[in-house]
Structures are given as C-alpha cells and as structure tokens.
C-alpha atoms as a PDB file:
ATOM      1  CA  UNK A   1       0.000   0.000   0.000  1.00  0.00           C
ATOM      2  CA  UNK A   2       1.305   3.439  -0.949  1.00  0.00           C
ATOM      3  CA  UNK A   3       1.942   5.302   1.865  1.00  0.00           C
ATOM      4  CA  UNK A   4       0.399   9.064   2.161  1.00  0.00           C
ATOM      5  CA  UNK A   5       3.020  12.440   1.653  1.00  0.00           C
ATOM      6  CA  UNK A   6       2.169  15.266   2.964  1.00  0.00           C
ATOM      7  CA  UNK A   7       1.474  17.721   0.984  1.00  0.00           C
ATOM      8  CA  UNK A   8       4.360  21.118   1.153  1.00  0.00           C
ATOM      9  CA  UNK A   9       2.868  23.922   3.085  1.00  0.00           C
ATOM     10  CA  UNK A  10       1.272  26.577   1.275  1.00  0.00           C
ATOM     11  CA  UNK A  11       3.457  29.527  -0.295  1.00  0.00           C
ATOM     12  CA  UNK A  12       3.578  31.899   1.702  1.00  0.00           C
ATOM     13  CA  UNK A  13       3.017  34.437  -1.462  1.00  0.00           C
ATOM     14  CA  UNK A  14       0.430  32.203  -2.527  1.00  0.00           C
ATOM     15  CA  UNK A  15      -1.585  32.478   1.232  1.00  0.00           C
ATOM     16  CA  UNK A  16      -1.346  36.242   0.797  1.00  0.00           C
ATOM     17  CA  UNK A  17      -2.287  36.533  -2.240  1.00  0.00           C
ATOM     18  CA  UNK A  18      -5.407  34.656  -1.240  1.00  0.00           C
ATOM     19  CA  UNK A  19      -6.725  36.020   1.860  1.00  0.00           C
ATOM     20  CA  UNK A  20      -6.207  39.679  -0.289  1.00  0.00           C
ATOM     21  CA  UNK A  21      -8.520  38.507  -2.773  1.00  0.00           C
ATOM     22  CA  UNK A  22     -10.933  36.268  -0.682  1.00  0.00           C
ATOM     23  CA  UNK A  23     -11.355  38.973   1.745  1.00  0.00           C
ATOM     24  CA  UNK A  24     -11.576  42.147  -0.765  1.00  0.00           C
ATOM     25  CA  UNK A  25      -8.661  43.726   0.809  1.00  0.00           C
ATOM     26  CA  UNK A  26      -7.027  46.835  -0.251  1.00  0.00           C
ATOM     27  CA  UNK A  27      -3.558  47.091   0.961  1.00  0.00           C
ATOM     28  CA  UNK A  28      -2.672  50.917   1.819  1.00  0.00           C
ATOM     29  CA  UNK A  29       1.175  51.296   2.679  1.00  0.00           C
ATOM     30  CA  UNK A  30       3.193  54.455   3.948  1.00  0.00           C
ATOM     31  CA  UNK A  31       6.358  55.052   1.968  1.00  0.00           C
ATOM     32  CA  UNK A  32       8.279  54.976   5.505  1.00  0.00           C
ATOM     33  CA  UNK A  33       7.361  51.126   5.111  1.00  0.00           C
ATOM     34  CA  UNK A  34       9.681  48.493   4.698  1.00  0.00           C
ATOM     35  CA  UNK A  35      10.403  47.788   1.014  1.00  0.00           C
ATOM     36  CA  UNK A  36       8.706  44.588   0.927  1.00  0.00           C
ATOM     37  CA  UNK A  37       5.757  46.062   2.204  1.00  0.00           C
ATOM     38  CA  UNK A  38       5.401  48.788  -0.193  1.00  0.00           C
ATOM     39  CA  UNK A  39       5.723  46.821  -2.758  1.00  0.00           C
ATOM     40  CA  UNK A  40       3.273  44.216  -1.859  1.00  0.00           C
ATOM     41  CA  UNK A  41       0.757  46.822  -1.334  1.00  0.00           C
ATOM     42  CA  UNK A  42      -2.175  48.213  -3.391  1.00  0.00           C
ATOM     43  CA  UNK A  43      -1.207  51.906  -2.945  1.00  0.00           C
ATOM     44  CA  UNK A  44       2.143  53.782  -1.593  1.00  0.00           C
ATOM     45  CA  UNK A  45       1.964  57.335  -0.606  1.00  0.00           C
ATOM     46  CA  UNK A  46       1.871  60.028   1.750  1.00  0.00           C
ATOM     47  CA  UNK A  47      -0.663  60.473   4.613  1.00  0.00           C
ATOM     48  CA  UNK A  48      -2.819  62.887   2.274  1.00  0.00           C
ATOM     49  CA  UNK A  49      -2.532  60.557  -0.982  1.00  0.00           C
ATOM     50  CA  UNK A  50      -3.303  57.724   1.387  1.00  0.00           C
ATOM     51  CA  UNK A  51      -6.058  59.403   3.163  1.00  0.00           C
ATOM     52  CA  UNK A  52      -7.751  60.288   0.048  1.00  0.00           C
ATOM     53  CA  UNK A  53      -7.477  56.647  -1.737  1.00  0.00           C
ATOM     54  CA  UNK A  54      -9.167  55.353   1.728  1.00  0.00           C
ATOM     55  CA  UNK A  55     -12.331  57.517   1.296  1.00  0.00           C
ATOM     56  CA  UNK A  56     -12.800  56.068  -1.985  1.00  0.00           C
ATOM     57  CA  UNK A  57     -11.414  53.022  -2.585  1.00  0.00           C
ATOM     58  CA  UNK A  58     -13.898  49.981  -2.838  1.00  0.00           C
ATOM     59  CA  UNK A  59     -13.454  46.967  -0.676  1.00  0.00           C
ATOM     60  CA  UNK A  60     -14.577  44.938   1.902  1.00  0.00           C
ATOM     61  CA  UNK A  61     -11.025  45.712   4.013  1.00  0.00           C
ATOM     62  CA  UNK A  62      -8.483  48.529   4.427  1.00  0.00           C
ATOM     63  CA  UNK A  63      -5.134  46.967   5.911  1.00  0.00           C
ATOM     64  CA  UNK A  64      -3.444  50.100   6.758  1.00  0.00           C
ATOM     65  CA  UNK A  65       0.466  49.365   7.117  1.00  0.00           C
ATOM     66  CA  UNK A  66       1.571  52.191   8.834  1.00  0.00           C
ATOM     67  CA  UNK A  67       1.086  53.790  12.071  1.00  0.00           C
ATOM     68  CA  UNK A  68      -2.379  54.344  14.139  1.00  0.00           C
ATOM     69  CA  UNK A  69      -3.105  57.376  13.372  1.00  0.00           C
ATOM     70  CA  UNK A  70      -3.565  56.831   9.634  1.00  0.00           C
ATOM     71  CA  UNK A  71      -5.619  53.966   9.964  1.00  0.00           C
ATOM     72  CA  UNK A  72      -7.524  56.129  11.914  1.00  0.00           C
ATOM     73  CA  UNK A  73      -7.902  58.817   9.277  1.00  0.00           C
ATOM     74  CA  UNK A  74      -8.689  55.865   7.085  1.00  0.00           C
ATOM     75  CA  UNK A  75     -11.846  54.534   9.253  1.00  0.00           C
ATOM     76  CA  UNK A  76     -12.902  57.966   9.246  1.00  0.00           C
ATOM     77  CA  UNK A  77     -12.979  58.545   5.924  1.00  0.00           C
ATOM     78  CA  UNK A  78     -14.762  55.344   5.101  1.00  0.00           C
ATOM     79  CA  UNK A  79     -16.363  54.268   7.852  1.00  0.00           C
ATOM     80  CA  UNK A  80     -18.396  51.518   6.542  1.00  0.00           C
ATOM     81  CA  UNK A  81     -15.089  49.337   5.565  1.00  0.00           C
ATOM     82  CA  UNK A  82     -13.016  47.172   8.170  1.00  0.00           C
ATOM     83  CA  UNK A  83      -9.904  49.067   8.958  1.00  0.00           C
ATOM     84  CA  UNK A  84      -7.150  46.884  10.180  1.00  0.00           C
ATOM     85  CA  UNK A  85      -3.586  48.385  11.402  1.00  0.00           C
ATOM     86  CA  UNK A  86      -0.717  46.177  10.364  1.00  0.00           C
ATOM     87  CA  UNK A  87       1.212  46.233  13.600  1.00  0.00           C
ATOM     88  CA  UNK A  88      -1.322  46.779  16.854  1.00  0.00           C
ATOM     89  CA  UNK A  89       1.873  48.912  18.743  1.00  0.00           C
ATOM     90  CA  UNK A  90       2.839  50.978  15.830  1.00  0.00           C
ATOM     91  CA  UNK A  91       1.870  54.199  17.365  1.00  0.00           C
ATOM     92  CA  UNK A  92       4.148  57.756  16.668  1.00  0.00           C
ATOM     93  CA  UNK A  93       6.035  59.111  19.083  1.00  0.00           C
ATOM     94  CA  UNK A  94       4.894  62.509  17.857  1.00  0.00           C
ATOM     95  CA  UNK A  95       1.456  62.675  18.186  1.00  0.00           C
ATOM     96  CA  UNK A  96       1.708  61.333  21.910  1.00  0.00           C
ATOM     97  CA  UNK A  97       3.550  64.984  22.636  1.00  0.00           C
ATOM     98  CA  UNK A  98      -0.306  66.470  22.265  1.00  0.00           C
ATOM     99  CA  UNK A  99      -2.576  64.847  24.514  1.00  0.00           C
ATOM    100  CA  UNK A 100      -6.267  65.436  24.944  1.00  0.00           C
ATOM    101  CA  UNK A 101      -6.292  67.418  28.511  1.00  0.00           C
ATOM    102  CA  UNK A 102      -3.309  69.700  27.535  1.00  0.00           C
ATOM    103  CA  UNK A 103      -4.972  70.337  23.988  1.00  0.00           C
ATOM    104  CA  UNK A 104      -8.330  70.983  25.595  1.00  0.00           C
ATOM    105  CA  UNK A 105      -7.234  72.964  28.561  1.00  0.00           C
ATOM    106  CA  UNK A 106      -5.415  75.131  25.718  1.00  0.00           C
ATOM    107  CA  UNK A 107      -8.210  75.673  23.791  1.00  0.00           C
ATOM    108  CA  UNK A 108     -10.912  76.877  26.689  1.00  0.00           C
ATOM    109  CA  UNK A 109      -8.563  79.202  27.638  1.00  0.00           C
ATOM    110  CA  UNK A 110      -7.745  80.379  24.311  1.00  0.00           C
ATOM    111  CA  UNK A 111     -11.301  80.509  22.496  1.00  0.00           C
ATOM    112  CA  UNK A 112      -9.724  82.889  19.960  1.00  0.00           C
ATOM    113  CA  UNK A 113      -7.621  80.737  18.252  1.00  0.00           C
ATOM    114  CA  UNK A 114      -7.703  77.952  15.426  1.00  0.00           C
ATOM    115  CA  UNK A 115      -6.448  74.902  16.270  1.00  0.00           C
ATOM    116  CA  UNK A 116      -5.068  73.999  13.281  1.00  0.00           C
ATOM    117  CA  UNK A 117      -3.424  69.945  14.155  1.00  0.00           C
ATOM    118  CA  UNK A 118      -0.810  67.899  11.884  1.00  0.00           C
ATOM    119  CA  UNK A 119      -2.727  64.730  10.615  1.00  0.00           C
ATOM    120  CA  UNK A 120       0.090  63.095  13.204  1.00  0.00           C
ATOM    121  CA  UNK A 121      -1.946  63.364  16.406  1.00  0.00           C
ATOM    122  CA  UNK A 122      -4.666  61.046  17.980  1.00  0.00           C
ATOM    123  CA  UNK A 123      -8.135  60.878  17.027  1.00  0.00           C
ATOM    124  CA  UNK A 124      -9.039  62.570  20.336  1.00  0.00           C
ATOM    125  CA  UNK A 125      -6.955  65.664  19.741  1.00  0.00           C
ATOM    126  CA  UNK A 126      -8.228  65.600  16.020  1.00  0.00           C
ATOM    127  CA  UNK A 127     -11.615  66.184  17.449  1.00  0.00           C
ATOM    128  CA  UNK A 128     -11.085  69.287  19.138  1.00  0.00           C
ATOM    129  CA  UNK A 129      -9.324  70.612  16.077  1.00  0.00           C
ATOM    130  CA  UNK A 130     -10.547  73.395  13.633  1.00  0.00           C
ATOM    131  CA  UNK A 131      -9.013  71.709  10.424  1.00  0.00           C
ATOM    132  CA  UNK A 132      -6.306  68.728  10.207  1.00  0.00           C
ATOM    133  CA  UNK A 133      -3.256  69.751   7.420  1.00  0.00           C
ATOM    134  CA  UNK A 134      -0.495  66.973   6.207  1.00  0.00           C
ATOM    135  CA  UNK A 135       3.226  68.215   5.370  1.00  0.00           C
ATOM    136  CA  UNK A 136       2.212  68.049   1.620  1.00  0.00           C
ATOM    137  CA  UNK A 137      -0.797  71.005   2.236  1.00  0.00           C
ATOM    138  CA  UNK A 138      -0.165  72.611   5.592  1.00  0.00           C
ATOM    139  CA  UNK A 139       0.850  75.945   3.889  1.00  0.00           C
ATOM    140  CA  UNK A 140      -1.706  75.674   1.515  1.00  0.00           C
ATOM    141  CA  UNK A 141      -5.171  75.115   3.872  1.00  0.00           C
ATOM    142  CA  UNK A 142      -3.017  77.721   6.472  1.00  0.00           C
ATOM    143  CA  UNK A 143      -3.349  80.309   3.882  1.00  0.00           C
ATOM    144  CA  UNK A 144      -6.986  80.320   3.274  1.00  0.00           C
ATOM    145  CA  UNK A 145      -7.797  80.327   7.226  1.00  0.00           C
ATOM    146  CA  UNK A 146      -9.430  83.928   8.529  1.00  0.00           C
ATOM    147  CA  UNK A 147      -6.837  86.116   8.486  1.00  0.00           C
ATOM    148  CA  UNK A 148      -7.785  87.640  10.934  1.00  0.00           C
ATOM    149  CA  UNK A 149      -7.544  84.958  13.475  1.00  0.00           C
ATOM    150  CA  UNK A 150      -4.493  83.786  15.366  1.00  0.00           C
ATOM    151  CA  UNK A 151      -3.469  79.889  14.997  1.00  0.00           C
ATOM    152  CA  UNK A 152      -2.260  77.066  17.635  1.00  0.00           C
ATOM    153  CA  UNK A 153      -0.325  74.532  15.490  1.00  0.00           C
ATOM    154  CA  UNK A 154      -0.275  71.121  16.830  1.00  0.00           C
ATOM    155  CA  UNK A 155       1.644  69.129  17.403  1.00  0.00           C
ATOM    156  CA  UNK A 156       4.423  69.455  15.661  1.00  0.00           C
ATOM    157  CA  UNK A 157       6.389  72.925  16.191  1.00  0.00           C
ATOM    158  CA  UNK A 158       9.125  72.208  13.063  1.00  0.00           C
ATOM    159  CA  UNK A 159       6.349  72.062  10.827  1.00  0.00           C
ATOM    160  CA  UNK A 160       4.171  74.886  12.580  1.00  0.00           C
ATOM    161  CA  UNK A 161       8.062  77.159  12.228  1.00  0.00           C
ATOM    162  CA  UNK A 162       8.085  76.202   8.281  1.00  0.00           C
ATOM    163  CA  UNK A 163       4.426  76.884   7.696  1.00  0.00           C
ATOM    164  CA  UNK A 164       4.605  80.356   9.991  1.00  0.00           C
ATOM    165  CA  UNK A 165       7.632  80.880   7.830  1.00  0.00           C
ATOM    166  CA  UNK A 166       5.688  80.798   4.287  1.00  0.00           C
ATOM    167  CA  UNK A 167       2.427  81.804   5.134  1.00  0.00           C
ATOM    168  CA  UNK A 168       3.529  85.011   8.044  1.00  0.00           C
ATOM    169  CA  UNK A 169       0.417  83.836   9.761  1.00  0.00           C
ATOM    170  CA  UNK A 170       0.192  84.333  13.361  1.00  0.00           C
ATOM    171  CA  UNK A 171       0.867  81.049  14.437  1.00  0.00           C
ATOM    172  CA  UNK A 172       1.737  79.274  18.387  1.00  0.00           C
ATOM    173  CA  UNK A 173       3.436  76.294  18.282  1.00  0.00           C
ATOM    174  CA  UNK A 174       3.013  73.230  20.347  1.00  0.00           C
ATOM    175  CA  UNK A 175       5.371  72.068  22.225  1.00  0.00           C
ATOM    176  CA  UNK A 176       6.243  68.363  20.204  1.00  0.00           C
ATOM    177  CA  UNK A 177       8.337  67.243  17.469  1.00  0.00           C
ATOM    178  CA  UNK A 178       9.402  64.161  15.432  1.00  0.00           C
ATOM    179  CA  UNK A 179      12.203  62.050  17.062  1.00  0.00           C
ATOM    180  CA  UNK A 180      13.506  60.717  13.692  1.00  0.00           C
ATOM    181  CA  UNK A 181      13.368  63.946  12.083  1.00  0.00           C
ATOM    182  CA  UNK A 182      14.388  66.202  14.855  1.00  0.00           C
ATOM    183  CA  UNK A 183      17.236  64.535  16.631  1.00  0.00           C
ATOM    184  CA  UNK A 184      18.878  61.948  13.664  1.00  0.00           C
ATOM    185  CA  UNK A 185      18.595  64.978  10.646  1.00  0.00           C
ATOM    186  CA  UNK A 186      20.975  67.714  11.812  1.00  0.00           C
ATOM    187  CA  UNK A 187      22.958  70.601  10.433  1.00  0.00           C
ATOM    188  CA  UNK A 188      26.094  68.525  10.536  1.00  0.00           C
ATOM    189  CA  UNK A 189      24.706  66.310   8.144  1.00  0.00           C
ATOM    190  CA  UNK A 190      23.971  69.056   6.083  1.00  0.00           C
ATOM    191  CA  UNK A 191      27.405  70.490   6.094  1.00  0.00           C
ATOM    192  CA  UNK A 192      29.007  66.777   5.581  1.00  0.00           C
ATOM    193  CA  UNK A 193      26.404  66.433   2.367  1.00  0.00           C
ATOM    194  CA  UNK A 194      28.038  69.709   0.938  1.00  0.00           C
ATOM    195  CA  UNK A 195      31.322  68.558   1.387  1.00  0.00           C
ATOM    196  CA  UNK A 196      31.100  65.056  -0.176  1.00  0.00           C
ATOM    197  CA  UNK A 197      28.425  65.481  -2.435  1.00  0.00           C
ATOM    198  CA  UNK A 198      28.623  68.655  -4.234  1.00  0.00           C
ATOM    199  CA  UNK A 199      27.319  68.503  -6.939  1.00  0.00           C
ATOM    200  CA  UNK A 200      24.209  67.271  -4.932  1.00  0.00           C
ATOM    201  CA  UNK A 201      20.659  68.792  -3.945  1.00  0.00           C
ATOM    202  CA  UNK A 202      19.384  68.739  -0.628  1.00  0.00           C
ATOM    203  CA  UNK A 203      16.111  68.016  -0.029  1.00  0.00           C
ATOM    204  CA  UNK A 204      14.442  67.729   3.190  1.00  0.00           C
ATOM    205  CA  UNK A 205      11.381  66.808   5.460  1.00  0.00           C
ATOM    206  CA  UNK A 206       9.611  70.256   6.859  1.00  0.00           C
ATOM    207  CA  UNK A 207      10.048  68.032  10.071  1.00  0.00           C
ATOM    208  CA  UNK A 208      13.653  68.477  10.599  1.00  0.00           C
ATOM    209  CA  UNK A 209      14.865  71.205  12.726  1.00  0.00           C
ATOM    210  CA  UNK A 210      14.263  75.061  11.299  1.00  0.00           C
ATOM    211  CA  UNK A 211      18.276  75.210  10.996  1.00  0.00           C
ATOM    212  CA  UNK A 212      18.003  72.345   8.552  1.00  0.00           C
ATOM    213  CA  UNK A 213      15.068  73.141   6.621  1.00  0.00           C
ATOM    214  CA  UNK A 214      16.672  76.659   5.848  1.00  0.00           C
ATOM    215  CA  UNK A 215      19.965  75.632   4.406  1.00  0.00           C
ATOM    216  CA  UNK A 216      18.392  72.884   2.107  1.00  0.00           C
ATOM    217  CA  UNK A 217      17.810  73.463  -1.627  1.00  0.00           C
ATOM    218  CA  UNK A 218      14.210  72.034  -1.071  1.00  0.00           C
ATOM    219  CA  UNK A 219      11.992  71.143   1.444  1.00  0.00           C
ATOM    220  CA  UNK A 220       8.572  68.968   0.914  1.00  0.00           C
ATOM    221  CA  UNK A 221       6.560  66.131   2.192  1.00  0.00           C
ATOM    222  CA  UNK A 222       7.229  62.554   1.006  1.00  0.00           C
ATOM    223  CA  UNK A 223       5.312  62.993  -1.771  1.00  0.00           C
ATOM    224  CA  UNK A 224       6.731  66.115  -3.188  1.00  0.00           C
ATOM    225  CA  UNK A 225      10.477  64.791  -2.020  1.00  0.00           C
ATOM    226  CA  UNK A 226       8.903  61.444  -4.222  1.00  0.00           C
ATOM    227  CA  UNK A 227       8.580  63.821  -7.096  1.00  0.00           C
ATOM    228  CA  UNK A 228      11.353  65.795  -6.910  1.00  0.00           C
ATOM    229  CA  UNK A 229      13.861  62.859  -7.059  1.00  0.00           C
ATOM    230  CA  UNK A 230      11.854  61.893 -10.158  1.00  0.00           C
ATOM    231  CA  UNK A 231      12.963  64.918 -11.919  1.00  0.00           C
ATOM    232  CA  UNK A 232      16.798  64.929 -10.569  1.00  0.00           C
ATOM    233  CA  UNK A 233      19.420  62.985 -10.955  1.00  0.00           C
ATOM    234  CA  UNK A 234      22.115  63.607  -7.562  1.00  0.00           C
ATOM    235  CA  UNK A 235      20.330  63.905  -4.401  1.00  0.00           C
ATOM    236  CA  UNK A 236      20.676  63.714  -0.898  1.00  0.00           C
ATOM    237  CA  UNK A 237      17.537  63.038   1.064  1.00  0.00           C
ATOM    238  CA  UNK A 238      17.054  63.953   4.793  1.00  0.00           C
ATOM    239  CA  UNK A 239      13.907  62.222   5.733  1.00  0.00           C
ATOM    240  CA  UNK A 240      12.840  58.408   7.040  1.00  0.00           C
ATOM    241  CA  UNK A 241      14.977  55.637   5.093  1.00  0.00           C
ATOM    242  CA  UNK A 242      11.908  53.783   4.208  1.00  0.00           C
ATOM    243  CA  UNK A 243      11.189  56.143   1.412  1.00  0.00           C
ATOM    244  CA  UNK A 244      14.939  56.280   0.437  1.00  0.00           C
ATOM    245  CA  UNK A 245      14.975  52.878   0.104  1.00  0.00           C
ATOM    246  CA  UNK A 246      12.013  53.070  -2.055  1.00  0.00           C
ATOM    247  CA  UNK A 247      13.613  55.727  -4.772  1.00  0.00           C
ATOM    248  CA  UNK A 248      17.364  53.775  -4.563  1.00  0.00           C
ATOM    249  CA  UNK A 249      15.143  50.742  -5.674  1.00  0.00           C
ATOM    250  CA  UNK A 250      12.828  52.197  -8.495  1.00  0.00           C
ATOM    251  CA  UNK A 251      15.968  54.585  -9.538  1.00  0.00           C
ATOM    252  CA  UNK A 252      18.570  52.216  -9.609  1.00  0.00           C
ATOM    253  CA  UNK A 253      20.835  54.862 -12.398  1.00  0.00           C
ATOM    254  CA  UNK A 254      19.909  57.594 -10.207  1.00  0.00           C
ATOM    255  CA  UNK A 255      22.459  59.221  -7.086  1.00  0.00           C
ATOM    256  CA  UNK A 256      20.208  58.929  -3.977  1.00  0.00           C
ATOM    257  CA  UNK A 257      22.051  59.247  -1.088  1.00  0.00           C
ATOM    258  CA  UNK A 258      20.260  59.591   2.913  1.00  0.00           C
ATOM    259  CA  UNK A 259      21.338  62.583   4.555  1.00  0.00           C
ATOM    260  CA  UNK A 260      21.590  60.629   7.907  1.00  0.00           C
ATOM    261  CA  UNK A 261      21.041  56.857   7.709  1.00  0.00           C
ATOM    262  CA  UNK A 262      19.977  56.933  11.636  1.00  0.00           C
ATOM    263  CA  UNK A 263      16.608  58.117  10.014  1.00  0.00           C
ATOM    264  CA  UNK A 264      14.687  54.914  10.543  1.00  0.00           C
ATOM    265  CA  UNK A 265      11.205  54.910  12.109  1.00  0.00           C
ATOM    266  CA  UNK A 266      10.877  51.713  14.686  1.00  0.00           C
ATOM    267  CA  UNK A 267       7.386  51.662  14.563  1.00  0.00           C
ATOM    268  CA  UNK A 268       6.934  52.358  11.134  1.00  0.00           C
ATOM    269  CA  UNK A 269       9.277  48.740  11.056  1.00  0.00           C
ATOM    270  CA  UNK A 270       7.245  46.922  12.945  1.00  0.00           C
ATOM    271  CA  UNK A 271       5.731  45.737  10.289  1.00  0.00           C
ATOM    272  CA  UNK A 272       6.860  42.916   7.752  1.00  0.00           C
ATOM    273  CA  UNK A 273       5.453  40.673   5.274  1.00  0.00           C
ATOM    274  CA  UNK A 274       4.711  37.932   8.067  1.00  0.00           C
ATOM    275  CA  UNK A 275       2.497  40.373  10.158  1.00  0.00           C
ATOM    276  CA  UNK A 276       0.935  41.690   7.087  1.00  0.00           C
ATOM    277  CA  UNK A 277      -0.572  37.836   6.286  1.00  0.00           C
ATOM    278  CA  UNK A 278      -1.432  37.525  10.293  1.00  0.00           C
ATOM    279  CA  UNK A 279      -3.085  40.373  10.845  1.00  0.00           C
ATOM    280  CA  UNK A 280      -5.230  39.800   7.075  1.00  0.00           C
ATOM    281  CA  UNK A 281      -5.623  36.097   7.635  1.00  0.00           C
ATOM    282  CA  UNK A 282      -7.189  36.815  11.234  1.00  0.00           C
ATOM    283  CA  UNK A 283      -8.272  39.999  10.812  1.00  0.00           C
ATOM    284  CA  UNK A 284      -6.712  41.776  14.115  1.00  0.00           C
ATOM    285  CA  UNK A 285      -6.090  45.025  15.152  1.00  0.00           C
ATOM    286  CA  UNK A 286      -9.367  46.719  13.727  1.00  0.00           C
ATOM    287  CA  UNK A 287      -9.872  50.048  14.270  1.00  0.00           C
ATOM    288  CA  UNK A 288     -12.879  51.015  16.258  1.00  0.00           C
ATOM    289  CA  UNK A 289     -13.530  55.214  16.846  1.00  0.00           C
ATOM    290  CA  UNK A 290     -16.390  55.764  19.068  1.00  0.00           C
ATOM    291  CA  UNK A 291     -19.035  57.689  17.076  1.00  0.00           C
ATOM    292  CA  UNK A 292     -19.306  60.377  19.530  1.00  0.00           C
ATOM    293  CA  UNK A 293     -15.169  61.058  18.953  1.00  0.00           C
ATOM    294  CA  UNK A 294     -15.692  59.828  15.082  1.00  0.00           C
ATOM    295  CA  UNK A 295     -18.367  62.614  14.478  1.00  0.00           C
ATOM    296  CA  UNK A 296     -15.962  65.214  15.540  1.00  0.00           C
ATOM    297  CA  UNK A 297     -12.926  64.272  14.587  1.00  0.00           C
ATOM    298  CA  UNK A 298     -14.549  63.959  11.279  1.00  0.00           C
ATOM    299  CA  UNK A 299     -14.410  67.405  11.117  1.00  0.00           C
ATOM    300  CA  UNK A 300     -11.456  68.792  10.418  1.00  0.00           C
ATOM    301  CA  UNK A 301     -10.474  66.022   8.445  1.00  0.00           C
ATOM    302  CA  UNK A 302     -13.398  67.077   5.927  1.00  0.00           C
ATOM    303  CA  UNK A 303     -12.437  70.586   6.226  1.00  0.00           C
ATOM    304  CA  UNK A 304      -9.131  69.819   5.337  1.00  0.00           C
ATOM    305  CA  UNK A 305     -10.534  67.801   2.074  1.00  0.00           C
ATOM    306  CA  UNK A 306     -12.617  70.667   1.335  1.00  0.00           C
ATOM    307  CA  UNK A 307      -9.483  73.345   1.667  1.00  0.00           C
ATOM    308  CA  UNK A 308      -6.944  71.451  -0.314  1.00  0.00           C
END
C-alpha cells in the first residue's frame, strides 16, 4: 500500500495573495514602510494621498500598514469598511507629545484661536481641532484660514516654524516634534552632504529642525520629495529611510544618497510581510472610533478635504 506524503505547506506568497482577494482587501502602505511592504501593497503614498485613496477606494477591508493614526484617518474617511492596522503597537512618538487634557485645557482658555493639528496626532486631539493639514498642504489650507484669526499649530512645532515661515500667519506652536526627524537629521549632516556630495541637492522633510530646513535646496513632504527625485538625478535626502529605500530601488541609475542613515522609524518597522498575512488572515487590530469622537474628529479632516 502506498503510503500518504504530505502535501508542502502553502506559499507563503500564494496564502497572501489569497486572503487579499478572498477577503476584498485593499492594501494601503506608507512610503516609511519596509520595502517589501510597499511593494506588496495596493497603494504607496503620503498620509494625504493615502487618506484620500481610503475615502474612496472599494473593498470589503483597508489593511493600513503604517502607524495608528492613519488607519484612523482611514476609518474615518470610510467608515463603513473594516480598517485593520498592520502592527497593533505601531503608534508615533509625535502625536503622543499632544494629549487630549493639555490640547483641551489650551483651547478653553484660548477661544480665539484655530487649532489647526498635523494629521500626526490622535483621534481625540483631532476632534477638538478646527481643520487637520499633512506636510504636503499645511501651507496651503493655512493660507486660506481667517486672516484675521491667530493659529495654535499642533503638534508638531518644526512644521508649525516652516508653515509660519511661508504663510507670516500668526501662528503658536506646540510644544512636540518628530524624534527621527528632529534629533537623527541635523545641520552637521547638512554640512558633511556639501562637502562630499557637491554637486548634490538637498532636499528635506519640513520636520527636521528650522536650521536644517533653511539651508536645504528644497523642502517637501514625502510625496513632493517622491517627485522631486523623479525629476533629478544627484540627491541627498534627509527624511525616514523607508522612502529612500524606495527611490534607490525604483531609480537604480539615479544618485540617492540619505542625509543621515539613523533616520529609521521603529514603529513604522514593525511591520513585515509575516504580520501583514497575520493580521489579514485573522483579521486583528481593527480600528474602532467611538461615534461620539468619530463625528468630531470627522471634522477637520473634511475641512481639510474641502481646503486642499
């Protein structure tokens, strides 16, 4: 009698191929993702590109590889759609600098201003915000707010100094920053780029420290930094080395070098390809927003849609 083989365990790119189909997922992936990740995914992009596929994108299930507060953003936008976050912990460092209390103990005692908030803050502090902006439109939506009216810019003060630069709005800035962008992006790095890569440009994150922003030869969100590199052949990039990685690997011809390759987001690398199958194959980590906090939160994220 012929004995009975096992059969090999399933591909792995097979199994997530499957549960994506089976379960109508659509796959949204920061470019501060691993490489893997982004390209396994449906759609790459910034937080506003990303936000804006997830109000309109058909399916039965987001999976949001990224950070919490844009799978928030995501459930928010379409809030009849599963949204699952890739890595349950990956929160950002950043929008933990603006809690709740502080944010709403700010604004009853300063009824006069806008709170305008960085779409890197929590769904509670989004809530008691006037409008939401991303680095890609901050200095646009800033410049069509009432003139007349003085701003709090939360929660990120590099990005409130850059916008307050451009826009000579009357803007406060909260008291937070980003780690990655703040501490590991300096003005050293700057100087080292110029001396080693000449014949190099600069671009950088509005994130990084004013002194760094203001000697670079152009400053933009991921997307914009996306499309600049596009369009040049020598630069040197001083943001997260997730989207480095990205342009090195579609560019391959191209000079992309990191202005500081300590630029690497741990929780936007807590996720990889073998999370990305558990969490869709079991369908963790689902984003749930009260509708009480989902009502006005909603907001400023429509406001900010309706701006741009």
């Amino acid at each position: 009698m012929r004995s009975l083989q096992k059969s090999p365990p399933p591909n792995k790119e097979v199994q997530k191929m499957d549960y994506k189909t089976k379960k109508k997922t659509i796959i949204l992936a920061h470019n501060y993702q691993p490489l893997k990740v982004q390209k396994y995914a449906d759609y790459v992009g910034d937080s506003f590109q990303l936000a804006k596929i997830a109000a309109n994108v058909k399916c039965d299930i987001i999976l949001f590889c990224g950070v919490r507060f844009m799978a928030e953003t995501a459930k928010l936008l379409n809030p009849t759609v599963k949204v699952l976050l890739s890595a349950a912990d990956a929160g950002c460092p950043m929008a933990d600098m603006a809690n709740y209390n502080d944010v709403k103990l700010f604004k009853e005692n300063h009824p006069q201003h806008l709170i305008v908030s960085y779409v890197n803050s929590s769904i509670e502090v989004k809530a008691l915000s006037d409008v939401c902006v991303t680095s890609s439109n901050a200095v646009n939506i800033v410049n069509k707010l009432p003139k007349h009216k003085k701003i709090m810019f939360i929660p990120d003060q590099n990005l409130g100094h850059y916008v307050r630069k451009l826009t000579k709005r009357d803007i406060e800035l909260w008291d937070g920053f980003c780690p990655i962008h703040n501490i590991f992006i300096t003005i050293d790095d700057i100087k080292n780029a110029r001396l080693y890569y000449p014949d190099h440009h600069i671009i950088v994150h509005p994130e990084c420290a004013p002194e760094v922003v203001d000697e670079a030869d152009f400053v933009g969100s991921t997307s914009q930094i996306a499309d600049f590199t596009q369009t040049h052949d020598k630069v040197v990039i001083g943001t997260d080395c997730g989207l480095i990685n990205m342009l090195i690997d579609k560019y391959p011809d191209k000079s992309i070098v990191p202005l500081s390759d300590k630029a690497l987001c741990k929780n936007m690398n807590k996720t990889d390809m073998d999370i990305v199958l558990d969490t869709l194959k079991y369908e963790k980590n689902e984003i749930i927003i009260p509708d009480d906090i989902a009502k006005m939160a909603m907001k400023p994220i429509l406001k900010m849609m309706e701006l741009n």
